[in-house]
C-alpha atoms as a PDB file:
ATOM      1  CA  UNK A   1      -5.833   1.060   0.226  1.00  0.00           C
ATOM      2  CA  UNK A   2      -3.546   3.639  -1.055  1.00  0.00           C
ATOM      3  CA  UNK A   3      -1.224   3.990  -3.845  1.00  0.00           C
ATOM      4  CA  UNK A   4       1.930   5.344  -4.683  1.00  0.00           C
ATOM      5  CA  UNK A   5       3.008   7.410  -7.235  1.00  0.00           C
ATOM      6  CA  UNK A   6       0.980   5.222  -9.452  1.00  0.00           C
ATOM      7  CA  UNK A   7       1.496   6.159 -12.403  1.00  0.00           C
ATOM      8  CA  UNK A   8      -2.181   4.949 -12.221  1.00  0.00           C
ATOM      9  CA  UNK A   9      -4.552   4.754  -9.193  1.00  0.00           C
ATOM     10  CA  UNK A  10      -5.737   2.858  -6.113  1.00  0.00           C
ATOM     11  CA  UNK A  11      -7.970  -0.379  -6.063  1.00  0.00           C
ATOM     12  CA  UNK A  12     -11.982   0.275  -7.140  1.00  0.00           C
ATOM     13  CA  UNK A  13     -14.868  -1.648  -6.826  1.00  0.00           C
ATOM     14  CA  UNK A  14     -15.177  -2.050 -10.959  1.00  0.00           C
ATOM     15  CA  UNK A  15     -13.638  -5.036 -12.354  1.00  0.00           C
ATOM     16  CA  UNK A  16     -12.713  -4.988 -16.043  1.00  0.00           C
ATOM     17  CA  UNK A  17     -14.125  -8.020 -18.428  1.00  0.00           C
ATOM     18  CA  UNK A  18     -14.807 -11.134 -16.248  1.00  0.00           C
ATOM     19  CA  UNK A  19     -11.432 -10.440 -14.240  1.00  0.00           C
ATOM     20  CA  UNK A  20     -11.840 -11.511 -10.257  1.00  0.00           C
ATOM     21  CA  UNK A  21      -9.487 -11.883  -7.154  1.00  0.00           C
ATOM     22  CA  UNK A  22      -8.315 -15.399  -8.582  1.00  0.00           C
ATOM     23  CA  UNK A  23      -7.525 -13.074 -11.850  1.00  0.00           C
ATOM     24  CA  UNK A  24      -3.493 -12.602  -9.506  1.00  0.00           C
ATOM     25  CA  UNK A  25      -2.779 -16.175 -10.406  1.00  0.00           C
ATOM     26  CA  UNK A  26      -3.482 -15.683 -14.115  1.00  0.00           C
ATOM     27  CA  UNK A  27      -0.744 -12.243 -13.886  1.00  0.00           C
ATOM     28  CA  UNK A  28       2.443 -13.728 -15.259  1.00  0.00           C
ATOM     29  CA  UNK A  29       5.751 -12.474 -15.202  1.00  0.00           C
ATOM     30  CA  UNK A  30       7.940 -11.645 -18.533  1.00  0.00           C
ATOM     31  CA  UNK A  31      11.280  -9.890 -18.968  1.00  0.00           C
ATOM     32  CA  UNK A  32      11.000  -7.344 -21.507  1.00  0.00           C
ATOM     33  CA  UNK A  33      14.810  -8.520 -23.182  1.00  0.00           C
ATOM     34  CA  UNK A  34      16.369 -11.802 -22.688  1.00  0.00           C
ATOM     35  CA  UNK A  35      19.555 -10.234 -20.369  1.00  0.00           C
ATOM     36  CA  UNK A  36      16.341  -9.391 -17.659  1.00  0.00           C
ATOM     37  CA  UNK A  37      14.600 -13.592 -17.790  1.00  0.00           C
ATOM     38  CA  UNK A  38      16.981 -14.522 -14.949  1.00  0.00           C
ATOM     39  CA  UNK A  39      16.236 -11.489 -12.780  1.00  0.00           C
ATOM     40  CA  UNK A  40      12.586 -11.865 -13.858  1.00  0.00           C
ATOM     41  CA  UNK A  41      12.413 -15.344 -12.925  1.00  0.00           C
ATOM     42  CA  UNK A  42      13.666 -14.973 -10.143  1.00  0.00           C
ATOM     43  CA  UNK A  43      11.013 -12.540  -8.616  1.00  0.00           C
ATOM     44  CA  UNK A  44       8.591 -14.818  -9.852  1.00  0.00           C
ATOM     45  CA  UNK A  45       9.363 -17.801  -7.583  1.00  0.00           C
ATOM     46  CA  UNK A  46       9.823 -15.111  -4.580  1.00  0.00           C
ATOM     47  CA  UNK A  47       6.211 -13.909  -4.622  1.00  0.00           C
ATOM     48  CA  UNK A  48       4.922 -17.512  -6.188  1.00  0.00           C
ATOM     49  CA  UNK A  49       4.149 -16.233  -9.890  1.00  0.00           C
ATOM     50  CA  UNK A  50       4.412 -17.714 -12.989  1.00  0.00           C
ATOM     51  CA  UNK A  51       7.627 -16.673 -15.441  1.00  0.00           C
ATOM     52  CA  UNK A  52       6.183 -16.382 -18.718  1.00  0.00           C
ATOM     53  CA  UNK A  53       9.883 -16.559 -20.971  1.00  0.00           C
ATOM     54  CA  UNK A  54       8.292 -16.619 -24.304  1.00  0.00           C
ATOM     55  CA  UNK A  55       6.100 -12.891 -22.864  1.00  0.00           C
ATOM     56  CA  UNK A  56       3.078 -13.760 -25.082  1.00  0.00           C
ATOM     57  CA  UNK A  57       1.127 -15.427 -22.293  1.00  0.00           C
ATOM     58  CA  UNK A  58      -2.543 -13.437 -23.805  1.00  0.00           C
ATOM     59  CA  UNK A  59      -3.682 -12.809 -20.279  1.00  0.00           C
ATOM     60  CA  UNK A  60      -4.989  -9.488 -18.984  1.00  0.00           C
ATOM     61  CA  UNK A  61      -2.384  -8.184 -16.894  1.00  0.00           C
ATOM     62  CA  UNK A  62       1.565  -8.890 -16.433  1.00  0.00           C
ATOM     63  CA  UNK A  63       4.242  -7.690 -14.936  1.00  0.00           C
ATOM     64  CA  UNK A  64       6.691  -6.607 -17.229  1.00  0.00           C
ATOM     65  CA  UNK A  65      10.636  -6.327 -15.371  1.00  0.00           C
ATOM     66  CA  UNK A  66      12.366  -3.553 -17.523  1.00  0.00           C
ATOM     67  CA  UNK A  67      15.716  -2.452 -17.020  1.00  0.00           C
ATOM     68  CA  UNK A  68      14.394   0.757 -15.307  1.00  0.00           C
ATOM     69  CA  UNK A  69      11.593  -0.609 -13.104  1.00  0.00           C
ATOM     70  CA  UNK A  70       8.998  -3.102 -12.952  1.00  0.00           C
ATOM     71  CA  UNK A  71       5.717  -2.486 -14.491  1.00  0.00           C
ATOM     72  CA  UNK A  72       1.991  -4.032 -13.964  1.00  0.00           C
ATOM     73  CA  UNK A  73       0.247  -3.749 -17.753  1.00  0.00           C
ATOM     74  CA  UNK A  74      -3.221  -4.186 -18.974  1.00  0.00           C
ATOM     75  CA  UNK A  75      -4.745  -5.797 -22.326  1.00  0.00           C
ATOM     76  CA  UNK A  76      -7.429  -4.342 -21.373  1.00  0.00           C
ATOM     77  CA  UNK A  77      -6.996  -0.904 -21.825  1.00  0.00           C
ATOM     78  CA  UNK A  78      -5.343   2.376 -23.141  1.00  0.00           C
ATOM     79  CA  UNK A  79      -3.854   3.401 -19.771  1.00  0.00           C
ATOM     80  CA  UNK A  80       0.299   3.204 -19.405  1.00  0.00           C
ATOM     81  CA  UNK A  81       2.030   0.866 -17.180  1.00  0.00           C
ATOM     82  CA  UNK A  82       1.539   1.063 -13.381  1.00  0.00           C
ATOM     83  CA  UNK A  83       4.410   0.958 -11.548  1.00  0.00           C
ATOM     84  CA  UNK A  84       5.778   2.668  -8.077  1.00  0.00           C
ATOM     85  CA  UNK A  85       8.139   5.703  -7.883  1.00  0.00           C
ATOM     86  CA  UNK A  86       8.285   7.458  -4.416  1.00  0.00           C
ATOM     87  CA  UNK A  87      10.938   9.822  -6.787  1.00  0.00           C
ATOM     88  CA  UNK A  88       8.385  11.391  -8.960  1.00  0.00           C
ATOM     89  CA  UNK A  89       5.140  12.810  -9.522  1.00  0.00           C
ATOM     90  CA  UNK A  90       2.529  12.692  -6.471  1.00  0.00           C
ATOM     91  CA  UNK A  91       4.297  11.217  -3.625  1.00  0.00           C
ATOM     92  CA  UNK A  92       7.606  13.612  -4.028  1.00  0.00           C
ATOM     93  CA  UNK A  93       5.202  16.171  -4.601  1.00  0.00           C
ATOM     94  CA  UNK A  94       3.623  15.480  -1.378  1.00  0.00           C
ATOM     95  CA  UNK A  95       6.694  14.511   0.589  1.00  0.00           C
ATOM     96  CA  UNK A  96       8.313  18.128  -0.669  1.00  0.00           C
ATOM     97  CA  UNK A  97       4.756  20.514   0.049  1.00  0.00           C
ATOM     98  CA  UNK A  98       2.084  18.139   2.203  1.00  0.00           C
ATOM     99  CA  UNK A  99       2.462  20.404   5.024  1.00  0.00           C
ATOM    100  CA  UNK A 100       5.272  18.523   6.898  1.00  0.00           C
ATOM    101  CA  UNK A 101       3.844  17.282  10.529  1.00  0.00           C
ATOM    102  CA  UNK A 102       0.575  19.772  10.565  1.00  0.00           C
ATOM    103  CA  UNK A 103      -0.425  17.192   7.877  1.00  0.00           C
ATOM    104  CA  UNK A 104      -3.934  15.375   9.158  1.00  0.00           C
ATOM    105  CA  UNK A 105      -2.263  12.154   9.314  1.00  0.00           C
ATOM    106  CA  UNK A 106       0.738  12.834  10.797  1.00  0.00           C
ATOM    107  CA  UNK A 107      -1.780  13.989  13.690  1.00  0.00           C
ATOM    108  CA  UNK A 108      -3.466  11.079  13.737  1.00  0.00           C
ATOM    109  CA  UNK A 109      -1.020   9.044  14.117  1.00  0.00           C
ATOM    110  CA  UNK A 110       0.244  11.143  17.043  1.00  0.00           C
ATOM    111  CA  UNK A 111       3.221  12.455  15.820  1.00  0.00           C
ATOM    112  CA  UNK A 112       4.670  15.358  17.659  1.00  0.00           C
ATOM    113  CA  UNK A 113       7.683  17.544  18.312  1.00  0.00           C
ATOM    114  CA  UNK A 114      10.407  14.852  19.274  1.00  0.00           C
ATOM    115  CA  UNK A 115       8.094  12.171  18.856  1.00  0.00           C
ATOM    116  CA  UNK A 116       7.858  10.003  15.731  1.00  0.00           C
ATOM    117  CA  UNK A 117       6.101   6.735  16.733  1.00  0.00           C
ATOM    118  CA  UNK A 118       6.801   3.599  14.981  1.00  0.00           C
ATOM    119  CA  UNK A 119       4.024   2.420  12.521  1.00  0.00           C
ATOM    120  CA  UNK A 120       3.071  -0.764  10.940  1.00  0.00           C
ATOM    121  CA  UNK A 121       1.115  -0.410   8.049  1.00  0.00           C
ATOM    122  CA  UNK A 122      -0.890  -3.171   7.572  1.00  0.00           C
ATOM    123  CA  UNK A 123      -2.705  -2.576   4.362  1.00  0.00           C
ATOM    124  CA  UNK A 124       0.453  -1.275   2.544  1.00  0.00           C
ATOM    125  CA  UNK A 125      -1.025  -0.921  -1.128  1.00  0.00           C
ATOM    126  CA  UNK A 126       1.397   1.425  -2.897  1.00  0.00           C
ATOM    127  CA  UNK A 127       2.537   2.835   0.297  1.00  0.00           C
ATOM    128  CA  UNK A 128       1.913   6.485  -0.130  1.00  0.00           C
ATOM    129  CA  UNK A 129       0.762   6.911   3.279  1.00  0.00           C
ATOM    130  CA  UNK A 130       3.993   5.203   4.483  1.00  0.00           C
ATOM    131  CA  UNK A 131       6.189   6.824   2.726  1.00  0.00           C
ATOM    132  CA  UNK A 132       5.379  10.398   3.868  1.00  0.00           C
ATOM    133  CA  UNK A 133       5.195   9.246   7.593  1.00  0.00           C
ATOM    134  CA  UNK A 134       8.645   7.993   6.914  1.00  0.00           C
ATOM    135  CA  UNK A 135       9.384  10.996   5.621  1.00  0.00           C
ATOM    136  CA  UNK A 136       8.328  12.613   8.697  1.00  0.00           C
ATOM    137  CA  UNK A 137      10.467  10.534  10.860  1.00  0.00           C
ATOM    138  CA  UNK A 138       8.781   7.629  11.286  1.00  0.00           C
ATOM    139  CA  UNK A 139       9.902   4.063  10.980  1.00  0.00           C
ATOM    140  CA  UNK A 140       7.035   2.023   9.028  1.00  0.00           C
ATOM    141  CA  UNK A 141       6.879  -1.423   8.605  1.00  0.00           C
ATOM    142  CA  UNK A 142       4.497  -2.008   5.327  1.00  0.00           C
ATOM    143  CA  UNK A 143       2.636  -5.417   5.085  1.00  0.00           C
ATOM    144  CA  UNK A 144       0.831  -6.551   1.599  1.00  0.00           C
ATOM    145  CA  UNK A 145      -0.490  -9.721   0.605  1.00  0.00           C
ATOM    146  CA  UNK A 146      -1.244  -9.441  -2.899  1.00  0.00           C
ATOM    147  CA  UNK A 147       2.011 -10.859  -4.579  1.00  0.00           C
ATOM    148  CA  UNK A 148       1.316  -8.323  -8.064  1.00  0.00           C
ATOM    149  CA  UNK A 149       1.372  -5.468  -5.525  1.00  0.00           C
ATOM    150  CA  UNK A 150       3.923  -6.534  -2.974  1.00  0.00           C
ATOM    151  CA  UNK A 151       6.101  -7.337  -5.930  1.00  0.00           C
ATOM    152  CA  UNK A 152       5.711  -3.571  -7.801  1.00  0.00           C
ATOM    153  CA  UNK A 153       6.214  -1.841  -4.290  1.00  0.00           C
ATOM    154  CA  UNK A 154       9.268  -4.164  -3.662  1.00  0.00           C
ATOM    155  CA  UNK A 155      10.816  -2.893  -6.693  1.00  0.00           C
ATOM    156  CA  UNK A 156       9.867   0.992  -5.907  1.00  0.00           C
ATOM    157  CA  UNK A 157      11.250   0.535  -2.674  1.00  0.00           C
ATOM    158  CA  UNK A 158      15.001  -1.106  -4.078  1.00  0.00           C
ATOM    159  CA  UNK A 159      14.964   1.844  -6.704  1.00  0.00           C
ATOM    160  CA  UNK A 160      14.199   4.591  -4.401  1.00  0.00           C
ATOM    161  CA  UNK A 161      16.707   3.003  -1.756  1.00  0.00           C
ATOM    162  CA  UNK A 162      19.633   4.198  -4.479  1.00  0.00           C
ATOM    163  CA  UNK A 163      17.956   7.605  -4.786  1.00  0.00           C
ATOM    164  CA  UNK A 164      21.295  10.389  -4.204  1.00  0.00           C
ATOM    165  CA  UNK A 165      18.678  11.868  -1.988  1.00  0.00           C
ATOM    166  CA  UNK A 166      16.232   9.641  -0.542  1.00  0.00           C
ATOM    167  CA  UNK A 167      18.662   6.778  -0.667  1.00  0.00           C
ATOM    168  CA  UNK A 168      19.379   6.624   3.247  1.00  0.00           C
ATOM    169  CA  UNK A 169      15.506   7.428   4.363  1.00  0.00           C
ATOM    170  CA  UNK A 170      14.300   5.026   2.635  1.00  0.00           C
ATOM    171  CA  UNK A 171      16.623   2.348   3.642  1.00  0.00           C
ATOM    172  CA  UNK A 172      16.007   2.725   7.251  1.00  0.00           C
ATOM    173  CA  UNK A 173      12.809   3.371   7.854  1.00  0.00           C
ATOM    174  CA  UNK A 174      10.826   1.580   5.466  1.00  0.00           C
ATOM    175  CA  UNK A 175      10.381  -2.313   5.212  1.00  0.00           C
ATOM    176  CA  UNK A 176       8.271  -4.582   3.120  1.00  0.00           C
ATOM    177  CA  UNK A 177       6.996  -7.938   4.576  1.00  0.00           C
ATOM    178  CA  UNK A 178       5.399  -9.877   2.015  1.00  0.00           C
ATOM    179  CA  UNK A 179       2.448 -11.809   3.939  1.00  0.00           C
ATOM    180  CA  UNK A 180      -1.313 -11.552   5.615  1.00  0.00           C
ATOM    181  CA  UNK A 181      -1.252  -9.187   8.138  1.00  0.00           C
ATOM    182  CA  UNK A 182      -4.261 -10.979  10.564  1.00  0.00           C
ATOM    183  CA  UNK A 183      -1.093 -14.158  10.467  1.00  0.00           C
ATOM    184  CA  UNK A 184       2.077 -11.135  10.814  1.00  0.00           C
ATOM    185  CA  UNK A 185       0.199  -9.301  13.509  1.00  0.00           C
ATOM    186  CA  UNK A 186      -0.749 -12.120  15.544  1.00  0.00           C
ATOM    187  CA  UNK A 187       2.822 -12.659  15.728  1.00  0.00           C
ATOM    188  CA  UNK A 188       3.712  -9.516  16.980  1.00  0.00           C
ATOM    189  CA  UNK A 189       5.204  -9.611  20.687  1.00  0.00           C
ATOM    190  CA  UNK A 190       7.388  -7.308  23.019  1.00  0.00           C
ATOM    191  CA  UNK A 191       9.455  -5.158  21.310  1.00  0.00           C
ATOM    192  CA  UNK A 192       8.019  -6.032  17.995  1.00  0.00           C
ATOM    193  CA  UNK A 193       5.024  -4.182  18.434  1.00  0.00           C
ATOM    194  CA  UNK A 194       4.512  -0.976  16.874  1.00  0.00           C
ATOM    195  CA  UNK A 195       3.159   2.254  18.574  1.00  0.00           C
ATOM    196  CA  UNK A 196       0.818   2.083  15.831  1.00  0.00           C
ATOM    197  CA  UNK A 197      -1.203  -0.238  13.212  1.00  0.00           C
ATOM    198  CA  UNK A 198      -2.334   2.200  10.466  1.00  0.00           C
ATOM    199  CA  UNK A 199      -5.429   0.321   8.267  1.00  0.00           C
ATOM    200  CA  UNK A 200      -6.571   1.753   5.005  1.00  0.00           C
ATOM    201  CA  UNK A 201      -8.435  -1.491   3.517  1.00  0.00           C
ATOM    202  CA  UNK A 202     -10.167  -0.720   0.541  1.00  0.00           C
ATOM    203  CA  UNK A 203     -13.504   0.506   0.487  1.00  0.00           C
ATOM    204  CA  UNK A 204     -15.992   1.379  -2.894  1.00  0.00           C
ATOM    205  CA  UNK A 205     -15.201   5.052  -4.130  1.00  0.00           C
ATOM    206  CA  UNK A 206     -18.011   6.693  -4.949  1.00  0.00           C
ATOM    207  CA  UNK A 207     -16.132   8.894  -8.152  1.00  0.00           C
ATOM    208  CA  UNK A 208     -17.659  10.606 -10.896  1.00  0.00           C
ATOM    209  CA  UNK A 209     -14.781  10.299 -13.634  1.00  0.00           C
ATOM    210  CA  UNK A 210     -14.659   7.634 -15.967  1.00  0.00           C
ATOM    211  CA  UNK A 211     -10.930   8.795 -16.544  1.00  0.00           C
ATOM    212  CA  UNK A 212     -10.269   7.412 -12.668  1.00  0.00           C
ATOM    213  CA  UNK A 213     -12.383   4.671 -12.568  1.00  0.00           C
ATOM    214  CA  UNK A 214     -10.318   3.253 -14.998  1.00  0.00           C
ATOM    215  CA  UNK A 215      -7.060   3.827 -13.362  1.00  0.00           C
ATOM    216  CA  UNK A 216      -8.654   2.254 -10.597  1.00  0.00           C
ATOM    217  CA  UNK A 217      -9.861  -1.220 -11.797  1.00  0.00           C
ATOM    218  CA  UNK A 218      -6.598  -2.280 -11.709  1.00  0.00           C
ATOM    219  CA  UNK A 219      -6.156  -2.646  -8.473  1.00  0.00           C
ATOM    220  CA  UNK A 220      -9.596  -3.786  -7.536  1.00  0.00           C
ATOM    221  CA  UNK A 221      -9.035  -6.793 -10.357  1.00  0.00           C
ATOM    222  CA  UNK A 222      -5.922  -7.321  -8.807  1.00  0.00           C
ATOM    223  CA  UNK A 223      -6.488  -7.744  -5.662  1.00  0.00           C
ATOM    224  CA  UNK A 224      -9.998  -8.236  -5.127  1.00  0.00           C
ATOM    225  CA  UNK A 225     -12.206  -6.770  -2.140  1.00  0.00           C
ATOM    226  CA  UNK A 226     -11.118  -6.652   1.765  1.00  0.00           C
ATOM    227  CA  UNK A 227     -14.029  -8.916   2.375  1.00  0.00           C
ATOM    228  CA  UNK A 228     -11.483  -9.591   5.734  1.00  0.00           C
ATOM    229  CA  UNK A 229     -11.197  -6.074   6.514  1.00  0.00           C
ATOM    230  CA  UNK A 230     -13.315  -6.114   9.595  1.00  0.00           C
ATOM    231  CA  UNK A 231     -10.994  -9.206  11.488  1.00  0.00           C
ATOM    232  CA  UNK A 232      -7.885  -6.537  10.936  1.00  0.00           C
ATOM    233  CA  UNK A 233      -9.176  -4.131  13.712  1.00  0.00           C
ATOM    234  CA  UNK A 234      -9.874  -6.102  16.359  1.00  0.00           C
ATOM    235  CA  UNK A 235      -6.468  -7.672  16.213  1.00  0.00           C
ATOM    236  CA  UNK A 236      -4.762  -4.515  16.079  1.00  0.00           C
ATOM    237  CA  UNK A 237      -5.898  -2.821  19.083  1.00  0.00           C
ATOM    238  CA  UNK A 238      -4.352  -5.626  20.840  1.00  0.00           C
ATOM    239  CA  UNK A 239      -0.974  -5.259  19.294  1.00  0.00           C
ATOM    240  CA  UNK A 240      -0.694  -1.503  18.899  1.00  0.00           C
ATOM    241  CA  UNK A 241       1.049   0.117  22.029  1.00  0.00           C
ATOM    242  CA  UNK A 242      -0.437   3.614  21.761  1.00  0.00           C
ATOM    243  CA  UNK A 243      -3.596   3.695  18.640  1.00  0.00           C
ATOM    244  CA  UNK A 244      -4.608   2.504  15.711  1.00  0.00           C
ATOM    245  CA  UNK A 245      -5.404   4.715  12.841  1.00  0.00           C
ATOM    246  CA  UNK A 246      -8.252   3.550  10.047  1.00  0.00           C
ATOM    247  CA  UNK A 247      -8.685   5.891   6.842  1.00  0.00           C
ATOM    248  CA  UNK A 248     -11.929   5.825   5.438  1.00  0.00           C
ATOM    249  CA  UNK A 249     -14.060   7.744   3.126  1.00  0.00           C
ATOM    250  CA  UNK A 250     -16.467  10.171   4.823  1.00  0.00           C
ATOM    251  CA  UNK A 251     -19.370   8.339   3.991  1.00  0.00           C
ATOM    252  CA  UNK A 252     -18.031   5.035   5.260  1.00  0.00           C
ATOM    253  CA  UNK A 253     -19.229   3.207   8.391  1.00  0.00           C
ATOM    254  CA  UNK A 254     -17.029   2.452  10.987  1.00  0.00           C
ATOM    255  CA  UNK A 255     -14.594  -0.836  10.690  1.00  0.00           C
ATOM    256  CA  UNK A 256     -15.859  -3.539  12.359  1.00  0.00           C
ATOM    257  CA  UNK A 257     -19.094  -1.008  13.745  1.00  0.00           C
ATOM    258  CA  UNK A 258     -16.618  -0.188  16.339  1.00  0.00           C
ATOM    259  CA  UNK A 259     -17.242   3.678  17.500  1.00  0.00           C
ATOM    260  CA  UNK A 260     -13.769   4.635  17.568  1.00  0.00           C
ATOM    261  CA  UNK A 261     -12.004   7.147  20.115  1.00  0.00           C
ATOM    262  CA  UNK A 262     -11.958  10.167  17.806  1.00  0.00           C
ATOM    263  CA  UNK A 263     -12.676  11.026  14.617  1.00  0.00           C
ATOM    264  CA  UNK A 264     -10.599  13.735  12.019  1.00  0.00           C
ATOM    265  CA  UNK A 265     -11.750  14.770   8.847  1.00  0.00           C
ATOM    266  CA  UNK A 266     -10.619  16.515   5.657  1.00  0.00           C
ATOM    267  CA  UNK A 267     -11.854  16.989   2.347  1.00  0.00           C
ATOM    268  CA  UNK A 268     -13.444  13.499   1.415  1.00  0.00           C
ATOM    269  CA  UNK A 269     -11.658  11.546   3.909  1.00  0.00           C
ATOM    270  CA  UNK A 270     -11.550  10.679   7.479  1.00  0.00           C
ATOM    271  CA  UNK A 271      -9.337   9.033  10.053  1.00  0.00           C
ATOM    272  CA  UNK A 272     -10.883   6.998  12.657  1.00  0.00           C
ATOM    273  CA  UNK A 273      -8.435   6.876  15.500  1.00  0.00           C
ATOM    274  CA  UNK A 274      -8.700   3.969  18.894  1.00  0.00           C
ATOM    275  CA  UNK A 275      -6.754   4.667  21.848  1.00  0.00           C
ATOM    276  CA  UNK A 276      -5.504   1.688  23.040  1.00  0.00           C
ATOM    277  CA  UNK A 277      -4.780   2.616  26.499  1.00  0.00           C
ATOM    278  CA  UNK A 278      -6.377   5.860  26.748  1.00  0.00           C
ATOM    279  CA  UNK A 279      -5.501   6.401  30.223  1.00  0.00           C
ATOM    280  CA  UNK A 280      -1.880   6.619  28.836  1.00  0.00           C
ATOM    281  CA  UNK A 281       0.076   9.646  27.377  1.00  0.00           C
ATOM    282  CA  UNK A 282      -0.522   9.618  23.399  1.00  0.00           C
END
């Protein structure tokens, strides 16, 4: 599961204190000045929080609406806010110098000149993947089910979407749906489907800093493990048109033990790519 300019990290396998996946319905949501409880309680009932008005709820994570963006904290621990910018730090830093389509994964997802396949992304996380395949022409439809997560990449995406520069790219070719993605990709029919299903469910990093591992528990608390990951594969090779692309540590198994068509690698990373009709131009 990736993240995006997280101004803290991906999901880990550490929890903090005795935080678990049911830890999401104990995240509340508090406006950080009265003029914001409105707006705040209103994206509380759209991903089925809890609006906390008097903001002194004790728990160990909210999510704090500012009037500059909205922000996931811990009680837990020293680190700042975590909150999505595709404007700033890593993922414009990517977007401006990744390598543009020689990129690994804008191979594996079979980008090519005058070709820029539509993508679902069905393990959205922070969208970091997404948003440099959109970058690269791409339209990607993200899916994320955690309502903390889906909620802090909703509000990156409306902030970026009134970027001077970004503005326009972002508003047509990214899109968040809010939901499971086994329910949204059964669903998926006809036109609907994508050329593509990228999966990047989370998977135990095997880090040596303390410093990241502590980034990281935030998500893993958050959201809990992929113990479903397996049932996403399957589904998607009978949805995607063309592949389906799985990103996964080196020393990870294959998803769902399936061997899959072709493998590429870099650095500490892999993607695992399935042809869905391989008889078919990619």
């Amino acid at each position: 599961m990736d993240s995006g300019c997280l101004m803290s990290g991906d999901r880990d396998e550490t929890g903090l204190a005795s935080m678990t996946h049911d830890a999401v319905n104990e995240v509340r949501v508090i406006a950080q000045e009265p003029s914001l409880n409105d707006a705040a309680r209103r994206l509380a009932s759209r991903f089925g929080l809890t609006f906390d008005e008097a903001g002194a709820s004790g728990l160990a994570y909210q999510l704090v609406l500012t009037s500059e963006r909205l922000e996931l904290r811990s009680n837990l621990t020293r680190q700042g806010p975590v909150y999505v910018d595709f404007t700033a730090g890593t993922v414009a830093h990517r977007q401006r110098f990744g390598g543009g389509r020689k990129q690994l994964i804008a191979r594996a997802v079979g980008m090519k000149k005058g070709e820029s396949p539509r993508i679902l992304d069905a393990t959205a996380g922070m969208a970091r993947d997404a948003f440099v395949l959109a970058c690269l022409g791409s339209e990607v439809t993200l899916i994320e089910r955690s309502p903390v997560i889906a909620a802090l990449l909703e509000n990156g995406l409306q902030r970026a979407q009134k970027h001077i520069e970004l503005g326009e790219l972002v508003r047509e070719r990214l899109s968040l749906i809010y939901g499971d993605a086994l329910d949204v990709m059964r669903h998926l029919d006809g036109d609907d489907q994508p050329d593509v299903i990228f999966l990047d469910p989370m998977f135990p990093e095997k880090m040596k800093s303390a410093l990241v591992k502590k980034e990281m528990r935030v998500f893993r608390d958050i959201a809990g493990k992929d113990i479903d990951a397996d049932k996403l594969l399957p589904i998607a090779l009978e949805k995607a048109v063309k592949r389906v692309v799985v990103k996964r540590p080196l020393y990870a198994g294959w998803l769902n033990d399936m061997k899959p068509t072709m493998e590429m690698k870099s650095g500490k990373q892999r993607f695992d790519i399935y042809m869905t009709h391989p008889e078919l131009p990619s």
